[in-house]
Protein backbone atom coordinates (compact mmCIF):
# COMPACT_ATOMS: atom_id res chain seq x y z
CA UNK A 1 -23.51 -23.61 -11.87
CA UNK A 2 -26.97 -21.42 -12.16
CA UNK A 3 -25.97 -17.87 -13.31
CA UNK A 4 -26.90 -15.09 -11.02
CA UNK A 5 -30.00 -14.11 -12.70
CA UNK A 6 -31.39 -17.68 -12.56
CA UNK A 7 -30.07 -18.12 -8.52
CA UNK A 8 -32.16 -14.78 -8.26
CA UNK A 9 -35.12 -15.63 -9.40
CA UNK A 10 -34.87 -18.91 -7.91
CA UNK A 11 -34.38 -17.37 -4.54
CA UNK A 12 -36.82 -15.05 -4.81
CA UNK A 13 -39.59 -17.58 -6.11
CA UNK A 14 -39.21 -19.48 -3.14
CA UNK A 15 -39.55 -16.60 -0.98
CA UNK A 16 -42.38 -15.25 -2.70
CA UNK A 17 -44.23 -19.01 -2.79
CA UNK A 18 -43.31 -19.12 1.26
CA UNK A 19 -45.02 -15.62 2.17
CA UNK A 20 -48.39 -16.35 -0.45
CA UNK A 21 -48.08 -19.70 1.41
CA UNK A 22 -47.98 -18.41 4.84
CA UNK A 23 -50.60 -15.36 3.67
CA UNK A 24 -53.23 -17.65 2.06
CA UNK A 25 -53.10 -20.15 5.25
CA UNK A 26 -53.17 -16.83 7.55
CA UNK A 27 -56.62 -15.65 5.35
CA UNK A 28 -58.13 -18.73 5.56
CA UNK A 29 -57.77 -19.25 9.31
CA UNK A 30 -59.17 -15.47 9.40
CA UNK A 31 -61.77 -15.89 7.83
CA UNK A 32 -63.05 -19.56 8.94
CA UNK A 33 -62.70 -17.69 12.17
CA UNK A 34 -64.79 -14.89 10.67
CA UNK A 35 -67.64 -17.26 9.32
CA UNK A 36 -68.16 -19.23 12.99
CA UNK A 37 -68.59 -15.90 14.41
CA UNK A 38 -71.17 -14.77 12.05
CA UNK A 39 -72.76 -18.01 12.48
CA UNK A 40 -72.65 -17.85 16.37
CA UNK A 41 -73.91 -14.55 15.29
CA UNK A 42 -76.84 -15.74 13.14
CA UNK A 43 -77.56 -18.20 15.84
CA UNK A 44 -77.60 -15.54 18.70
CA UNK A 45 -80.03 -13.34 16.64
CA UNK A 46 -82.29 -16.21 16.14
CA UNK A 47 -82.61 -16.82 19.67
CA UNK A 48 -83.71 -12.93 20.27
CA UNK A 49 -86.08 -12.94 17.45
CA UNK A 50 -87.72 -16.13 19.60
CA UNK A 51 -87.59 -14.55 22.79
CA UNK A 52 -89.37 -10.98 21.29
CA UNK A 53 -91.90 -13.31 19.90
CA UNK A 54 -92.43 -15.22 22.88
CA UNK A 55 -95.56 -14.50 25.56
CA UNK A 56 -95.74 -15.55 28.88
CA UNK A 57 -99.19 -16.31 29.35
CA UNK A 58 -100.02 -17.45 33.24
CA UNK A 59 -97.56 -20.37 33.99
CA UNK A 60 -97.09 -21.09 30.63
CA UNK A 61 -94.79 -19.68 27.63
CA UNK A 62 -95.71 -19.75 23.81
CA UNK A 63 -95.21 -18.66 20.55
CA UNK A 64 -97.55 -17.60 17.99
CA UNK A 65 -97.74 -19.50 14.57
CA UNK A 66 -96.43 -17.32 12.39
CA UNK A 67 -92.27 -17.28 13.70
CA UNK A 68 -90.16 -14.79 12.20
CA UNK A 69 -87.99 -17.21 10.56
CA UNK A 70 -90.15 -19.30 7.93
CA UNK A 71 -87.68 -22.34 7.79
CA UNK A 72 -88.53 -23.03 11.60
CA UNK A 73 -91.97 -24.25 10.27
CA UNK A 74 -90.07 -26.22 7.31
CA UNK A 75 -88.90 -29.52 8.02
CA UNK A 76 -85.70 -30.78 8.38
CA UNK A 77 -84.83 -27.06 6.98
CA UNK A 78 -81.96 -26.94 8.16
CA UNK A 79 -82.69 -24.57 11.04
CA UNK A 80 -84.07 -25.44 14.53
CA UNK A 81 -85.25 -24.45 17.53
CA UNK A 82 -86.16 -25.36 21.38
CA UNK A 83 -87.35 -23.76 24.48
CA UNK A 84 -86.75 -25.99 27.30
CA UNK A 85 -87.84 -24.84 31.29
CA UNK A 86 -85.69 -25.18 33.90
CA UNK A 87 -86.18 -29.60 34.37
CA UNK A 88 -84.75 -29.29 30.48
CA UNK A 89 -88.87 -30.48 29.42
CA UNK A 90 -89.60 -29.09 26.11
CA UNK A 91 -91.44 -26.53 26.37
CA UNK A 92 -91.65 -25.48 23.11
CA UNK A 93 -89.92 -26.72 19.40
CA UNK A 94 -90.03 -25.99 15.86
CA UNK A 95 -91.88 -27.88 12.77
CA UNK A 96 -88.60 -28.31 11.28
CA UNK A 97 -86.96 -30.34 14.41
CA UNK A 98 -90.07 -32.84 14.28
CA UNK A 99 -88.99 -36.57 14.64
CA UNK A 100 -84.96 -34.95 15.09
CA UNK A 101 -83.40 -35.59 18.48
CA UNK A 102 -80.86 -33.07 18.68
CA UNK A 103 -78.92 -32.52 22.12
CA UNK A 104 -78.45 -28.97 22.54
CA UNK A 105 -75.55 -28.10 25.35
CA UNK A 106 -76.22 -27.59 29.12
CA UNK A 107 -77.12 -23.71 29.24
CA UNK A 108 -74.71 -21.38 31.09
CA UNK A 109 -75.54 -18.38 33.36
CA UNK A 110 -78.69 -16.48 32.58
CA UNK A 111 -77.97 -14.31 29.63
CA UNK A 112 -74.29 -15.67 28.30
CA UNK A 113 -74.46 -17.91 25.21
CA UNK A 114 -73.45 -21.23 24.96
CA UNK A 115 -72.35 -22.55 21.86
CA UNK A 116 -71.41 -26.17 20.35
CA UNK A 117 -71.07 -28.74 17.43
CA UNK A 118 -73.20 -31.86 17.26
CA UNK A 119 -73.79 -34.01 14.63
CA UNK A 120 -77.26 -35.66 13.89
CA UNK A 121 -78.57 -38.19 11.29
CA UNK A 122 -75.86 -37.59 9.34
CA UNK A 123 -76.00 -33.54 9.64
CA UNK A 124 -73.25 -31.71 11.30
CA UNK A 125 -74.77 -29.01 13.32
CA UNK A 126 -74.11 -25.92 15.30
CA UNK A 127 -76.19 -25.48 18.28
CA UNK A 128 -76.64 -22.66 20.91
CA UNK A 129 -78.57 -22.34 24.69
CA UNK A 130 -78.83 -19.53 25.99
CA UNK A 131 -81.23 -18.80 29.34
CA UNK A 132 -83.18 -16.14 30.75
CA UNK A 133 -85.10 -15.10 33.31
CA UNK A 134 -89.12 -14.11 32.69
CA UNK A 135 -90.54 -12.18 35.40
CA UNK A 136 -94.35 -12.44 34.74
CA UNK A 137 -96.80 -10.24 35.60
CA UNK A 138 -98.53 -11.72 38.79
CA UNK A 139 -95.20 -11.91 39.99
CA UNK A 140 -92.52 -14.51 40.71
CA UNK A 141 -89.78 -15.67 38.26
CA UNK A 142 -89.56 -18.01 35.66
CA UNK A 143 -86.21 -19.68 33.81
CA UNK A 144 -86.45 -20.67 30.34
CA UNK A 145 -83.77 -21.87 28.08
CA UNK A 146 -83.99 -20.74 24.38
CA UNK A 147 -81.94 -23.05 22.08
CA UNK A 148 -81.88 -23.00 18.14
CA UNK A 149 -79.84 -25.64 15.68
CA UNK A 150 -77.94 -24.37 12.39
CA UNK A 151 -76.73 -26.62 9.83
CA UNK A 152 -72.88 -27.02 8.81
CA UNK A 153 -72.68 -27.65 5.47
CA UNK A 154 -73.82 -24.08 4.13
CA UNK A 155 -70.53 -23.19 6.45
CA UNK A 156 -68.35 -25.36 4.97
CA UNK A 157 -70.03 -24.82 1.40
CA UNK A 158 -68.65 -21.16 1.86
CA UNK A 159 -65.26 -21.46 3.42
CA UNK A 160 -64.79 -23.78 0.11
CA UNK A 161 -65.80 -21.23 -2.25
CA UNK A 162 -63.59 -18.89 -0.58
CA UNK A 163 -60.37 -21.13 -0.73
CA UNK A 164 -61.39 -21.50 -3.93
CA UNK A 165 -61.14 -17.96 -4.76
CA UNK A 166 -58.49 -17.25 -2.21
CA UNK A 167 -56.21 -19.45 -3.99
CA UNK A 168 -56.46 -19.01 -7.67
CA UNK A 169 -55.84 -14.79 -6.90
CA UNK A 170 -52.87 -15.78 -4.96
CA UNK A 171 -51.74 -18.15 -7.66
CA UNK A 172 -52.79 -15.34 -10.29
CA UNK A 173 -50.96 -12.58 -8.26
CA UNK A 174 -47.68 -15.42 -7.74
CA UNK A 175 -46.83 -15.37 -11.61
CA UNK A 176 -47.87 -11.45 -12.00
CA UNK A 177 -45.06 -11.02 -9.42
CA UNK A 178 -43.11 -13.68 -10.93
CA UNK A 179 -43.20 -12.10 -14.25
CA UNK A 180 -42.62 -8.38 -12.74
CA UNK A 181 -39.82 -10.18 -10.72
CA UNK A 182 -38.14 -11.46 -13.97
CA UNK A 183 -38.64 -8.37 -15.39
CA UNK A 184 -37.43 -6.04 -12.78
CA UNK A 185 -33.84 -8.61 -12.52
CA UNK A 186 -33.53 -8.42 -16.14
CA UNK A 187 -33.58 -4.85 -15.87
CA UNK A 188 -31.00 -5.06 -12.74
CA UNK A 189 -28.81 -7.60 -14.31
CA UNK A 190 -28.72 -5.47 -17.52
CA UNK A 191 -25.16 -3.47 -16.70
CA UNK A 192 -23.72 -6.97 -15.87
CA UNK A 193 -24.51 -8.10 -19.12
CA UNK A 194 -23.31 -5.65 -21.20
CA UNK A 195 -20.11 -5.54 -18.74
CA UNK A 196 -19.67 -9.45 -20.14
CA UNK A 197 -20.61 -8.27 -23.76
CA UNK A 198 -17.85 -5.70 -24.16
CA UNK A 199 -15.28 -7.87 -22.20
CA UNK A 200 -16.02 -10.12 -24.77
CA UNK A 201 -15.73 -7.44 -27.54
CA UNK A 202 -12.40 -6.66 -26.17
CA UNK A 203 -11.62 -10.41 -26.58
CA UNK A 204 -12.58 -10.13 -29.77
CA UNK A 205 -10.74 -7.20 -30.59
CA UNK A 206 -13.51 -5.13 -31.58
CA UNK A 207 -12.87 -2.63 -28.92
CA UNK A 208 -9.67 -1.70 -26.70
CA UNK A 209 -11.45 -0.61 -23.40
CA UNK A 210 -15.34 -0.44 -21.93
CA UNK A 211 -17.11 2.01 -22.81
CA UNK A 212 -20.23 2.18 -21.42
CA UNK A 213 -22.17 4.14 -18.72
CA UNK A 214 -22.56 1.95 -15.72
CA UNK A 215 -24.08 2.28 -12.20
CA UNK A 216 -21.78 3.67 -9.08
CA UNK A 217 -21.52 0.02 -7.98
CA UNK A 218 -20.16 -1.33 -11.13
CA UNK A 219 -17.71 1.57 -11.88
CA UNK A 220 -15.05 0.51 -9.31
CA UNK A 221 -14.92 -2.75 -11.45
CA UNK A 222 -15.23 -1.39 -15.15
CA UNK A 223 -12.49 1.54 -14.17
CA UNK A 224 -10.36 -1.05 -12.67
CA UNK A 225 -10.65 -3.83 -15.97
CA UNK A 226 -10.09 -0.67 -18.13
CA UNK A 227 -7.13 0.70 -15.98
CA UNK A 228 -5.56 -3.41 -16.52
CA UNK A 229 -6.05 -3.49 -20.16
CA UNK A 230 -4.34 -0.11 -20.38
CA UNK A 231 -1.40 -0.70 -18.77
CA UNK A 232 -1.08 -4.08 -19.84
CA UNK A 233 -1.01 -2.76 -22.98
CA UNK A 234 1.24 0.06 -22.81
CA UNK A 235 3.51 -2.19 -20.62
CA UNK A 236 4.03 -4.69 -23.08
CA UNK A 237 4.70 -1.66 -25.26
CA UNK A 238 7.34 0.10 -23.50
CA UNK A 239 8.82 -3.50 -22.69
CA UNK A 240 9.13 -4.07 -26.87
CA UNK A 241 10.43 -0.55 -27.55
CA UNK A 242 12.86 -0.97 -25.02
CA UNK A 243 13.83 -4.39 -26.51
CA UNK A 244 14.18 -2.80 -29.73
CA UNK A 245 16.49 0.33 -28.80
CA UNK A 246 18.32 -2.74 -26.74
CA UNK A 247 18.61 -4.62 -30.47
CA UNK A 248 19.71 -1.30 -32.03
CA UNK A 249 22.27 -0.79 -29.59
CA UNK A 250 24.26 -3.94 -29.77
CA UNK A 251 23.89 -4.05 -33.50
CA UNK A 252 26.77 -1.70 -33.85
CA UNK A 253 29.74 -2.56 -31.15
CA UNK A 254 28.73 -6.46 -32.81
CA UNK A 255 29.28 -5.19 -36.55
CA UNK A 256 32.79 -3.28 -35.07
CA UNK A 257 33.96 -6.72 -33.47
CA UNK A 258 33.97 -8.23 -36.75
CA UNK A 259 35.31 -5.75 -38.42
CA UNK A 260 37.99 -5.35 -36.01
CA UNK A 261 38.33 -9.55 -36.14
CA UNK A 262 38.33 -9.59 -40.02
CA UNK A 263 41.33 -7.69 -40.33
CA UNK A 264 43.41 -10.08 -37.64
CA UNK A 265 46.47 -11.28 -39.58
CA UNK A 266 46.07 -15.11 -40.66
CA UNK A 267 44.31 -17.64 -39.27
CA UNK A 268 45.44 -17.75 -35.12
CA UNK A 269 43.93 -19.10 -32.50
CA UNK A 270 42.56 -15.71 -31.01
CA UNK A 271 41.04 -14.55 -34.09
CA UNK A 272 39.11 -18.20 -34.39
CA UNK A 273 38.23 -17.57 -30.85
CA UNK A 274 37.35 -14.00 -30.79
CA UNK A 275 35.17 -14.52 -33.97
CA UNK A 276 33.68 -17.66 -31.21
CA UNK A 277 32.41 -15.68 -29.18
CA UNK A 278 31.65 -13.14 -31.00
CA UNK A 279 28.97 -15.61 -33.32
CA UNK A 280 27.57 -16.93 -29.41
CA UNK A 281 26.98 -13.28 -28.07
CA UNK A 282 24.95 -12.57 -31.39
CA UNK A 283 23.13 -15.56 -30.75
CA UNK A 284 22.84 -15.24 -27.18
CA UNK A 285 21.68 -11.63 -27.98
CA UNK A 286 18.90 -12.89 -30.77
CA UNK A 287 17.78 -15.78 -28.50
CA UNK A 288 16.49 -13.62 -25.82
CA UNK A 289 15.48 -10.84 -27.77
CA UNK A 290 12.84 -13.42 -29.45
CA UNK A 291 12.01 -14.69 -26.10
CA UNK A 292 11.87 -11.93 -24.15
CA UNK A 293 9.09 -10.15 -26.79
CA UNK A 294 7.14 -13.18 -26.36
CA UNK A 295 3.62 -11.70 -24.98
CA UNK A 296 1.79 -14.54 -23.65
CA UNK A 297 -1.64 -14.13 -22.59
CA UNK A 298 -2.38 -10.62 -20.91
CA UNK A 299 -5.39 -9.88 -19.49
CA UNK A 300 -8.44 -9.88 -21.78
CA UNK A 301 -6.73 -11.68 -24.51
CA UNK A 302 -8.24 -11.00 -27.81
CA UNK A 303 -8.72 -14.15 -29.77
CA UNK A 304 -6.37 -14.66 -33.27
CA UNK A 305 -7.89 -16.93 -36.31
CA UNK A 306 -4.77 -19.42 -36.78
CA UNK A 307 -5.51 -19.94 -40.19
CA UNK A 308 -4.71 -16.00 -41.39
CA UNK A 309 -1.75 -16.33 -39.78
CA UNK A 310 -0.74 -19.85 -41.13
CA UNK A 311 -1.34 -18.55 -44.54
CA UNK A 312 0.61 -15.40 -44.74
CA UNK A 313 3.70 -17.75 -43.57
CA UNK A 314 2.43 -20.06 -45.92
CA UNK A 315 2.75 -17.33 -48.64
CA UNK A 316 6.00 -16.03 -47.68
CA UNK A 317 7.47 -19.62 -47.21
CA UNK A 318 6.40 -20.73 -50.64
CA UNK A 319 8.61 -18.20 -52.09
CA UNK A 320 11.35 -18.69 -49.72
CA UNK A 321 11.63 -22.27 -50.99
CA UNK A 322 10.30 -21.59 -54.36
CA UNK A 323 12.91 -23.95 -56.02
CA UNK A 324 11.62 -27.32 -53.96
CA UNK A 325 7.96 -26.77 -55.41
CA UNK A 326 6.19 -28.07 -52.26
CA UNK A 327 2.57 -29.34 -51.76
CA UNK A 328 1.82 -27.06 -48.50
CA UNK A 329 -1.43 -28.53 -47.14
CA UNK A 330 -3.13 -26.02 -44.33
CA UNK A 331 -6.12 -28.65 -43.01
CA UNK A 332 -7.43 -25.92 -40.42
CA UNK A 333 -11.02 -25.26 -39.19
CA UNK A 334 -11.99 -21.70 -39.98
CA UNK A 335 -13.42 -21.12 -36.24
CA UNK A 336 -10.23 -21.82 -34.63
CA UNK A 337 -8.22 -19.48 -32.56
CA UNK A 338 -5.50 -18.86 -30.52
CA UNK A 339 -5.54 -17.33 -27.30
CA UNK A 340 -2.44 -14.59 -27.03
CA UNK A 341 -0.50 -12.33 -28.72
CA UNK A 342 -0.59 -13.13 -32.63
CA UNK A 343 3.51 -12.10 -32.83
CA UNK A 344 3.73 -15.06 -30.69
CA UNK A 345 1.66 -17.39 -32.74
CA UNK A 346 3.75 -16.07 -36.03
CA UNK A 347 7.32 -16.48 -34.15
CA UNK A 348 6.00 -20.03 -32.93
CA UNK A 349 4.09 -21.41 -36.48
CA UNK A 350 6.83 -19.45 -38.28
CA UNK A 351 9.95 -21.51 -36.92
CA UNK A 352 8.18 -24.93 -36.84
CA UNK A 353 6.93 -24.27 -40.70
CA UNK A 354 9.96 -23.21 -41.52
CA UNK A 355 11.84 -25.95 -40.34
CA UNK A 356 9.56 -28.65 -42.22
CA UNK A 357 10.34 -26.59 -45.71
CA UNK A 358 13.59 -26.83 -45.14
CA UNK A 359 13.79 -30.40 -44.26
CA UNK A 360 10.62 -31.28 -46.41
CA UNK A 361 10.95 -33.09 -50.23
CA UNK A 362 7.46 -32.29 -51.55
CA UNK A 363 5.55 -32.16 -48.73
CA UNK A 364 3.89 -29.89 -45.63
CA UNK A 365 1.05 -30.25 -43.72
CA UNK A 366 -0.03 -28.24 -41.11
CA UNK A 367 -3.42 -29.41 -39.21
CA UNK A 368 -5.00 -28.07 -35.46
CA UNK A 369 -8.05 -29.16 -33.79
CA UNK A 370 -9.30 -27.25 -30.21
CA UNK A 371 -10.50 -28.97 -26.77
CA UNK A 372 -11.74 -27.86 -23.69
CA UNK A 373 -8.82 -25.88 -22.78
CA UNK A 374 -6.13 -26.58 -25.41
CA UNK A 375 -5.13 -25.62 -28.96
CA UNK A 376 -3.38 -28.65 -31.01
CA UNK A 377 -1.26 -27.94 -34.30
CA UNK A 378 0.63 -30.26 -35.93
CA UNK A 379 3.21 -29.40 -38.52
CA UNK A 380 4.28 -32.27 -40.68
CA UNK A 381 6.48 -32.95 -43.78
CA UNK A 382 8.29 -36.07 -45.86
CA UNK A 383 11.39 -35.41 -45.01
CA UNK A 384 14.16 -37.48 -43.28
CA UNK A 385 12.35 -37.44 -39.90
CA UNK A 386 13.15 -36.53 -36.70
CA UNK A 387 13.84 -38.66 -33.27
CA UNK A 388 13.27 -37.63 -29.91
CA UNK A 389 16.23 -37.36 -28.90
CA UNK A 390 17.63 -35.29 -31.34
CA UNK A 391 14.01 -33.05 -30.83
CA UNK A 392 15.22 -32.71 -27.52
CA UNK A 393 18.62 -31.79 -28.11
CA UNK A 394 17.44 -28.97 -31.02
CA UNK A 395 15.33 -27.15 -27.65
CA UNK A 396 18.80 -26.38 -26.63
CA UNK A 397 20.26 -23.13 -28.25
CA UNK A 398 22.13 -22.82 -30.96
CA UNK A 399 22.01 -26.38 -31.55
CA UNK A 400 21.20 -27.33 -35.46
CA UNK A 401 20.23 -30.32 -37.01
CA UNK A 402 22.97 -30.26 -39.78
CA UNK A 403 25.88 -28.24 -39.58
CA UNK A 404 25.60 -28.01 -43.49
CA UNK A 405 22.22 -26.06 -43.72
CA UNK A 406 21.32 -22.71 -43.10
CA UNK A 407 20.44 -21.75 -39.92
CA UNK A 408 21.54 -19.91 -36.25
CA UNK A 409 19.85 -23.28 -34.11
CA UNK A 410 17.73 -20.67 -32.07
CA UNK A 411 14.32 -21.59 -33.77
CA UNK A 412 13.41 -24.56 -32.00
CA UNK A 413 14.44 -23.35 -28.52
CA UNK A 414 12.26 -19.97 -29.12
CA UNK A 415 9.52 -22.34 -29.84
CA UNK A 416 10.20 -24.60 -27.26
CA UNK A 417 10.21 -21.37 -24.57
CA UNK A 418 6.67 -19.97 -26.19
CA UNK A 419 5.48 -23.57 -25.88
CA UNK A 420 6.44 -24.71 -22.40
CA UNK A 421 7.36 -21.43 -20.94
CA UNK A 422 4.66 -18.90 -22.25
CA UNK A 423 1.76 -20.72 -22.72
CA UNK A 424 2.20 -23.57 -20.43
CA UNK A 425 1.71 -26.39 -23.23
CA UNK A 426 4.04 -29.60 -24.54
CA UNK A 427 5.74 -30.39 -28.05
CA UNK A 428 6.01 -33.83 -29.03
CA UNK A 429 7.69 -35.70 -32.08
CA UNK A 430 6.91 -38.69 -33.92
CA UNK A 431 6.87 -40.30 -37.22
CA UNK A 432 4.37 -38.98 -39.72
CA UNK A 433 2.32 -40.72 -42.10
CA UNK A 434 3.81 -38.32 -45.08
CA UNK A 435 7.83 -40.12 -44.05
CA UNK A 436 8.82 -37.97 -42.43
CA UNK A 437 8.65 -35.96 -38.55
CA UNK A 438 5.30 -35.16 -37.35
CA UNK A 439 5.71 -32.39 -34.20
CA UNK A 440 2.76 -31.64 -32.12
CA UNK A 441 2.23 -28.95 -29.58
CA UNK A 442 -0.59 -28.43 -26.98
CA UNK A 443 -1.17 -24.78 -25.63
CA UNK A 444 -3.17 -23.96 -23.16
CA UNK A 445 -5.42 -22.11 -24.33
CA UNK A 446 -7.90 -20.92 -22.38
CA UNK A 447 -11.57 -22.03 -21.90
């Protein structure tokens, strides 16, 4: 999908190519209409500079040698001229119209123009008539018809230059708007960019809020994504204090139970079941402590590098399980990153890792790889293995793989309710290259 600066200046171009368009038609038509009327004009004046330098002398009408206009004597100049009587016989022509037939239109009423377009041996012309009245001296009245001939092509010649010009400083003035256009949206588009810069910077966990000075239209938004990423934050706060003081506060009547239990007399029934239930509630209690402090993604996420976080459990499993000396392989890429809270990504990477140390002979290896949307890790180890079925009966709680080893059976159920509950992903198991199980897990994780 275009981004908004490029659907803006796409928008825009087309608008602005539409009106220079619609302008540079709009000039041209103006001034081709301009240019016929100063030749109609030209033509007109011709005619009056024939008729002031005509002489009616008797009967008969001429003109002297020397005509105002020297291309009348020229010919095939270019320019022509006629005087016709009132039978349309030639009364009188120009040099330059010499062996040219050129029909000149019908004259109108004395004294109103008459214009037209003829075309001649191959020369497009533009002819007028126009007719007067000559009231000689010994009396009577006379009609003449004055007619002169102008050629097209220095018309057309002219209207091309113009286009010519008329286009290439529309063109020229298209990209200086174009570029004033892109410069003026850059300039428009800049709070929207730095909006997405320190959203990003929040993702990043470079900054906690945004921070900078943005116009009245944007501040509803930025005071609104600022007011969510505060209270988000101090939510999931309060909700973990609270959790804790919760914790704290069952720690105590727990540790009196067993006191109280301890000191039962012999072995009955009631203190085996009393001591029961009292083993469940603490696990009950642990259980959703873990999974109720599980985060998830909150708005504006910052990102967490998986491999820190792998290697400080790395670290602190090593010496956990110091005695098996194990070959703990991270195979990680450096870039990748997890999307949500990193206590989350420790509780999840933490139970799984631990779990394949404690199972493992010599062997660990812990690989990821991201996609579109999803994070992939993949804890394996060379130990007995694992099946299915028994994966999916460790989800439940307090379940444990063997009675004989250490353990409360919450681990894989708190990474089973991160997983599938939290962060909307899958856990699989399968048989690893190494001997032994090979669990992988698909978060979402964002785009």
């Amino acid at each position: 999908m275009l981004s908004l600066n490029a659907r803006l200046i796409v928008s825009a171009s087309v608008v602005l190519a539409a009106f220079l368009g619609l302008a540079g038609l709009a000039l041209d038509r103006a001034f081709r209409e301009s240019a016929l009327a100063g030749v109609h004009d030209r033509l007109q004046a011709r005619v009056y500079a024939l008729i002031a330098a005509a002489e009616l002398d008797g009967a008969e009408l001429a003109l002297p040698e020397a005509l105002p206009e020297p291309r009348l004597s020229v010919p095939q100049s270019g320019l022509y001229a006629r005087v016709a009587d009132d039978a349309d016989n030639t009364v009188w022509r120009s040099r330059s119209s010499l062996g040219l037939d050129i029909h000149y239109p019908a004259p109108g009423s004395p004294g109103t123009p008459v214009y037209a377009e003829s075309a001649i041996d191959g020369q497009d012309l533009f002819l007028v008539s126009y007719a007067v009245h000559w009231a000689p001296a010994q009396g009577g009245e006379r009609r003449f018809v004055f007619q002169a001939a102008e050629e097209r092509q220095p018309f057309e010649e002219e209207i091309a230059r113009f286009r010519a010009s008329l286009w290439a400083w529309l063109a020229g003035a298209a990209v200086v708007l174009l570029g004033v256009q892109g410069l003026v949206l850059r300039w428009s588009l800049t709070p929207l960019r730095r909006v997405a810069r320190e959203i990003a910077d929040i993702e990043s966990g470079k900054v906690s809020a945004l921070a900078g000075s943005y116009p009245r239209e944007l501040k509803p938004l930025t005071e609104n994504l600022n007011l969510l990423v505060q209270n988000s934050a101090s939510q999931l706060q309060r909700y973990r204090n609270a959790l804790g003081d919760l914790a704290h506060s069952l720690k105590t009547p727990l540790a009196v139970l067993r006191n109280e239990i301890e000191e039962l007399p012999g072995d009955s029934r009631a203190r085996r079941s009393l001591s029961d239930q009292v083993q469940r509630m603490d696990l009950t209690v642990q259980y959703q402590l873990q999974r109720a402090a599980a985060s998830g993604r909150t708005a504006l996420t910052p990102s967490i590098g998986v491999g820190p976080v792998a290697e400080r459990i790395r670290s602190s499993l090593l010496k956990v399980y110091s005695d098996k000396r194990l070959d703990f392989e991270i195979s990680l890429d450096p870039a990748l990153v997890f999307r949500g809270d990193e206590g989350d990504l420790t509780e999840l990477l933490g139970n799984l890792l631990d779990n394949a140390c404690k199972w493992a002979s010599r062997r660990v290896r812990l690989s990821g790889a991201k996609g579109r949307e999803n994070l992939s890790l993949v804890i394996e180890d060379d130990g007995p293995g694992l099946s299915a079925s028994a994966l999916a009966e460790l989800r439940e709680r307090g379940v444990r793989g063997d009675p004989a080893v250490p353990g409360q059976g919450i681990g894989l159920a708190i990474v089973n309710e991160l997983v599938s509950g939290v962060y909307g992903g899958s856990m699989a198991v399968d048989r690893s290259d190494l001997g032994g199980a090979r669990i992988r897990i698909v978060l979402r994780n964002g785009p």
